[in-house]
Protein backbone atom coordinates (compact mmCIF):
# COMPACT_ATOMS: atom_id res chain seq x y z
CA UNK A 1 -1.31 -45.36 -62.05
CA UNK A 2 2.40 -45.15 -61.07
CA UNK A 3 3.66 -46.48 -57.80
CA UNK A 4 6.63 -44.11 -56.77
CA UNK A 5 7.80 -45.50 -53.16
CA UNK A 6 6.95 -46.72 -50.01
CA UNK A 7 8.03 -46.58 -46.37
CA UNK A 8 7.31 -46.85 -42.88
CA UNK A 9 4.77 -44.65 -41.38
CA UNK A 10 4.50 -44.45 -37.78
CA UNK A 11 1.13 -43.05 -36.45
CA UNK A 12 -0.63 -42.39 -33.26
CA UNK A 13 -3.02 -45.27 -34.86
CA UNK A 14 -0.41 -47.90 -35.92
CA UNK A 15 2.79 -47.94 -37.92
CA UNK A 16 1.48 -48.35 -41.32
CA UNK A 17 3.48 -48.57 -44.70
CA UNK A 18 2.98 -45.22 -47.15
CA UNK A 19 2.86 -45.91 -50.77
CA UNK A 20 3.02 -42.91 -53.18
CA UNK A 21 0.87 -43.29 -56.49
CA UNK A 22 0.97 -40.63 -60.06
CA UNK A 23 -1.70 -40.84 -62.16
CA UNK A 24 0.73 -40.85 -65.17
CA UNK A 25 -2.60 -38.58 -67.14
CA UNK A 26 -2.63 -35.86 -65.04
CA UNK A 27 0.51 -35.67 -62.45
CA UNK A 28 -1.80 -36.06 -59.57
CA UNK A 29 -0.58 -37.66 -56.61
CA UNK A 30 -2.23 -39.89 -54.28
CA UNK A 31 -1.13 -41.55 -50.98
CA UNK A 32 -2.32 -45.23 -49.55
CA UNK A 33 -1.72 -46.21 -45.98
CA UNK A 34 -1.82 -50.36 -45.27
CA UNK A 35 -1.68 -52.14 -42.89
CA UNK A 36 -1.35 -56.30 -42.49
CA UNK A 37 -1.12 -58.79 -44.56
CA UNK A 38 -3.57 -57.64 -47.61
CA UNK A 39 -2.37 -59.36 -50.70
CA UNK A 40 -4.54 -62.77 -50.11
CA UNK A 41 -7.54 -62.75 -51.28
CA UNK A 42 -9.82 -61.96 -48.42
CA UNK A 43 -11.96 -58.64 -48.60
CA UNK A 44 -10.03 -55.86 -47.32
CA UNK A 45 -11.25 -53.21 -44.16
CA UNK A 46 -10.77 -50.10 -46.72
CA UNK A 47 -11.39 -46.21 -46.21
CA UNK A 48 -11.46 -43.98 -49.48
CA UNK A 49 -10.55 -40.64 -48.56
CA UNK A 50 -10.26 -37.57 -50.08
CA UNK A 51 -8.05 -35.24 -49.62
CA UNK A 52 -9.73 -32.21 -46.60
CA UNK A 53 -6.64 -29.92 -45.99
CA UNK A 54 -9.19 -28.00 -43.53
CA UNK A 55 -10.78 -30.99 -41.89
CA UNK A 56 -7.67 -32.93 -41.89
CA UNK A 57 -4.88 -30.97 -41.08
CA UNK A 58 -6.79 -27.55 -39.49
CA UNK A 59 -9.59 -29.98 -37.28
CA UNK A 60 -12.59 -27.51 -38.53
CA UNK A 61 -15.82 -28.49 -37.06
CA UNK A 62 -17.52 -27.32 -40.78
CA UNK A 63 -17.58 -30.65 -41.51
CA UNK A 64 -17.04 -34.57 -40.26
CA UNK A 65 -13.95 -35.15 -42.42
CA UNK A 66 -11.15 -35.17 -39.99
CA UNK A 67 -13.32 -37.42 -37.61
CA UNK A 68 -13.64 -39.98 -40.51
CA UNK A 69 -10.20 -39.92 -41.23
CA UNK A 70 -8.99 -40.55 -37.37
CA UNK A 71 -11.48 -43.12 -37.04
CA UNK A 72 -11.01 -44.93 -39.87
CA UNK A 73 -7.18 -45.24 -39.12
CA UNK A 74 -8.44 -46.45 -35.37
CA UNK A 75 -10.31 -48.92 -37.03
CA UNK A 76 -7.74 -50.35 -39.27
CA UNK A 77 -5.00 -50.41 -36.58
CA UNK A 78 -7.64 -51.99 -34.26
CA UNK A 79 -8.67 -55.20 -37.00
CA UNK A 80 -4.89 -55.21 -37.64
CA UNK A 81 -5.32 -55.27 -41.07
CA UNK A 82 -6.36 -52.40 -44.10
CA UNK A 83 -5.94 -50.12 -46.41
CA UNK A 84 -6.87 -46.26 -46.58
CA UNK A 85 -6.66 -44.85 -50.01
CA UNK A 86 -6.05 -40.65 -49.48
CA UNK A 87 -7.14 -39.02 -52.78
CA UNK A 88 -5.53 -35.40 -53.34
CA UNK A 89 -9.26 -33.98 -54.52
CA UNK A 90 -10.00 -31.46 -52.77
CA UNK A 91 -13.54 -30.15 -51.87
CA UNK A 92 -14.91 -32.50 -53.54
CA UNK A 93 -13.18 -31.85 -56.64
CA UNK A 94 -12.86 -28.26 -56.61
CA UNK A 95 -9.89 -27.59 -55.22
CA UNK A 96 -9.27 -25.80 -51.93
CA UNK A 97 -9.46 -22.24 -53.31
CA UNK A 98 -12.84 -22.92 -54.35
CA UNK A 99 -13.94 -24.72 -51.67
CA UNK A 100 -12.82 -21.60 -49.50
CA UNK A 101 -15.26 -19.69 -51.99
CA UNK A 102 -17.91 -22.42 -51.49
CA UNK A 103 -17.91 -22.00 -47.31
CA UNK A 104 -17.75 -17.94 -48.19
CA UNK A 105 -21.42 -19.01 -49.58
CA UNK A 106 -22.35 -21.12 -47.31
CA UNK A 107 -21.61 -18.27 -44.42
CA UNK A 108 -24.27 -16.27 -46.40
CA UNK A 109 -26.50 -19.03 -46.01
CA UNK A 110 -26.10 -21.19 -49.07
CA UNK A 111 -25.67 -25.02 -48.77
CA UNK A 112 -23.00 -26.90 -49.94
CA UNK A 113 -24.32 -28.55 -52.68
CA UNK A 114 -25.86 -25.56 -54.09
CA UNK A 115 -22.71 -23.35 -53.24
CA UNK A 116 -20.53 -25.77 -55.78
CA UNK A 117 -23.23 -25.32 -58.24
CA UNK A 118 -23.50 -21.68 -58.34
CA UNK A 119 -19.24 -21.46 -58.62
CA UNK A 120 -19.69 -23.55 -61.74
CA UNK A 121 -19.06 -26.80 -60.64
CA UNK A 122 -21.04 -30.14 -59.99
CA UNK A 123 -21.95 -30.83 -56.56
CA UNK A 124 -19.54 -33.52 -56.52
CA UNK A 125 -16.81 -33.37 -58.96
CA UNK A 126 -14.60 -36.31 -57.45
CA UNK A 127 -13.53 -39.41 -58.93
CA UNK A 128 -12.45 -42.60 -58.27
CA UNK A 129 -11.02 -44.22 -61.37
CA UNK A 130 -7.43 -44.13 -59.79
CA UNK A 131 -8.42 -46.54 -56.69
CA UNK A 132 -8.80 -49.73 -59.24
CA UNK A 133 -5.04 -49.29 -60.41
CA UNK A 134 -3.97 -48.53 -56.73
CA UNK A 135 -5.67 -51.39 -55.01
CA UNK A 136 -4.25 -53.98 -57.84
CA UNK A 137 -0.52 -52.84 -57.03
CA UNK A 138 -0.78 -53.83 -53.55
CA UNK A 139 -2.45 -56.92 -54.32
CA UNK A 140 -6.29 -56.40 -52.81
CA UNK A 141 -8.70 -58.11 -54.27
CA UNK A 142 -12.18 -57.07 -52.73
CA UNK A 143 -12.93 -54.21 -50.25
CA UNK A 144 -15.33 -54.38 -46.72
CA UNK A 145 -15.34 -50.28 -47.55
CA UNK A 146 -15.67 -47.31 -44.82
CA UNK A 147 -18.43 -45.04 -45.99
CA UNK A 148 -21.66 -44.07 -45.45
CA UNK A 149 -22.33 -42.69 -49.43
CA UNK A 150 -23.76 -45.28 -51.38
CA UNK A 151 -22.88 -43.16 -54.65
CA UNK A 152 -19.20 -43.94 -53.62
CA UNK A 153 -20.03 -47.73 -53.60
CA UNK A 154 -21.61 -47.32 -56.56
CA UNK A 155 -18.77 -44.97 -58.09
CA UNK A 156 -15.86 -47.60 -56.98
CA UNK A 157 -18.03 -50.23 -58.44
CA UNK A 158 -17.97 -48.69 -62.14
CA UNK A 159 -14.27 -47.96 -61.92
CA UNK A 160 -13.63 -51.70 -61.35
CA UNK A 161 -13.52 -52.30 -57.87
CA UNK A 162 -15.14 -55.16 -55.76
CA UNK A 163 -17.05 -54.43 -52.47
CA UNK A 164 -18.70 -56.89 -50.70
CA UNK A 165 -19.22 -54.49 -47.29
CA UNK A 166 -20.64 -51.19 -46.72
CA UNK A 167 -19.35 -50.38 -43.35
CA UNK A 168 -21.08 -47.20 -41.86
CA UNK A 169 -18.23 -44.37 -40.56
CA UNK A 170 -20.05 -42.22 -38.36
CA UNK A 171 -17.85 -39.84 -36.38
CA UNK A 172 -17.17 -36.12 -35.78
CA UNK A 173 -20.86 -34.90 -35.34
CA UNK A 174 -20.96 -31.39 -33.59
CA UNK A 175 -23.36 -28.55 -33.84
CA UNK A 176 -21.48 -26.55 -36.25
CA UNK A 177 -21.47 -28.86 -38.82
CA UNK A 178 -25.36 -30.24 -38.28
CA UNK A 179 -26.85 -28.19 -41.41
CA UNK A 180 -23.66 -30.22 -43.58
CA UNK A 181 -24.97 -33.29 -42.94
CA UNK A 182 -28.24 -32.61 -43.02
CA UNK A 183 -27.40 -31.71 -46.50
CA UNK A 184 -25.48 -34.53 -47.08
CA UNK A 185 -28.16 -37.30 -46.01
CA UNK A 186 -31.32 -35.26 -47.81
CA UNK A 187 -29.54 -34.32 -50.92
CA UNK A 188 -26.50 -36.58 -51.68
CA UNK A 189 -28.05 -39.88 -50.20
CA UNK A 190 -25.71 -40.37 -47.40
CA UNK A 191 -26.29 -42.50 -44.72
CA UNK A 192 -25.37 -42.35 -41.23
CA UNK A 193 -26.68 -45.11 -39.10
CA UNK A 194 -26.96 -48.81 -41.23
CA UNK A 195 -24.53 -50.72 -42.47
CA UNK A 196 -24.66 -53.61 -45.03
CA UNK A 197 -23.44 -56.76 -46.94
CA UNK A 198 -23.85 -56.99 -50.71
CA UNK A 199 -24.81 -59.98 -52.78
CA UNK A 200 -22.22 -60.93 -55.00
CA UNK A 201 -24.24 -59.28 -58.12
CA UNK A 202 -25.55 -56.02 -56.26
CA UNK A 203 -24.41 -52.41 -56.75
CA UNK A 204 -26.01 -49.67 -54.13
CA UNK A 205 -27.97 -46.77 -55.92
């Protein structure tokens, strides 16, 4: 992982610093926003995010993405200290033609795990390999991490990266998005309302 440049970003959060990444494999690019003083050894307040141009940058109500992404910033500028790693994967993976396909399924009724799966792709194609060489460049050691998916403790874990905190991120519910995250909690193992602390030698399922 390639660190291109950095520079001041000033948000209705905070003013964070930008750093731009290349995975030097594939050309992808990936952004992190910090803030504080994160470099000295003490667990990190950390959101991995990927990339949601429609939740992110449109606000759609389809899903909680946007939400996550404005609160986690909030919550970072608020403890004064953080990073937020923003992955360019798309839709899980699938990029955001296909995830336009995917919601074209899920207006007929199809959910979204099995509307990835009948386009020819996993449920969840993401992953996080690139956070480990990101993380090490600015200097963090150990991550109190936004999320409420286990599998993306679990996921960071295998890819190198230390988490001591599962911090639950619950934000943007509405009605239009209730059957999403239904889905998400009864068939991807999300969870939306505990939080908790892992012993130095645990991994979450």
């Amino acid at each position: 992982m390639q660190h291109i440049a950095s520079c001041r970003l000033p948000t209705v959060s905070a003013q964070f610093e930008l750093h731009g990444f290349q995975d030097a494999d594939t050309g992808a690019e990936h952004l992190a926003l910090t803030l504080g003083a994160i470099n000295d050894g003490a667990p990190v307040l950390c959101r991995v995010h990927s990339e949601c141009m429609t939740g992110d940058a449109l606000f759609s109500q389809r899903c909680d993405c946007g939400a996550q992404l404005a609160a986690a910033m909030e919550r970072i500028a608020a403890e004064g200290r953080g990073v937020l790693l923003y992955l360019r994967q798309e839709g899980r993976g699938i990029g955001l033609l296909n995830k336009i396909r995917a919601y074209q399924l899920q207006d007929g009724g199809v959910d979204t795990v099995d509307a990835n799966v009948r386009l020819g792709f996993p449920a969840d194609a993401r992953g996080y390999a690139m956070c480990a060489g990101m993380l090490g460049h600015l200097g963090v050691a150990s991550l109190r991490l936004l999320t409420n998916n286990p599998r993306k403790v679990a996921a960071l874990a295998e890819a190198g990266v230390p988490i001591v905190e599962r911090i639950a991120l619950v934000s943007g519910h509405n009605h239009h998005n209730q059957g999403y995250l239904a889905v998400k909690a009864a068939r991807m193992g999300h969870l939306f309302d505990t939080s908790c602390v892992l012993a130095d030698d645990e991994v979450l399922p």
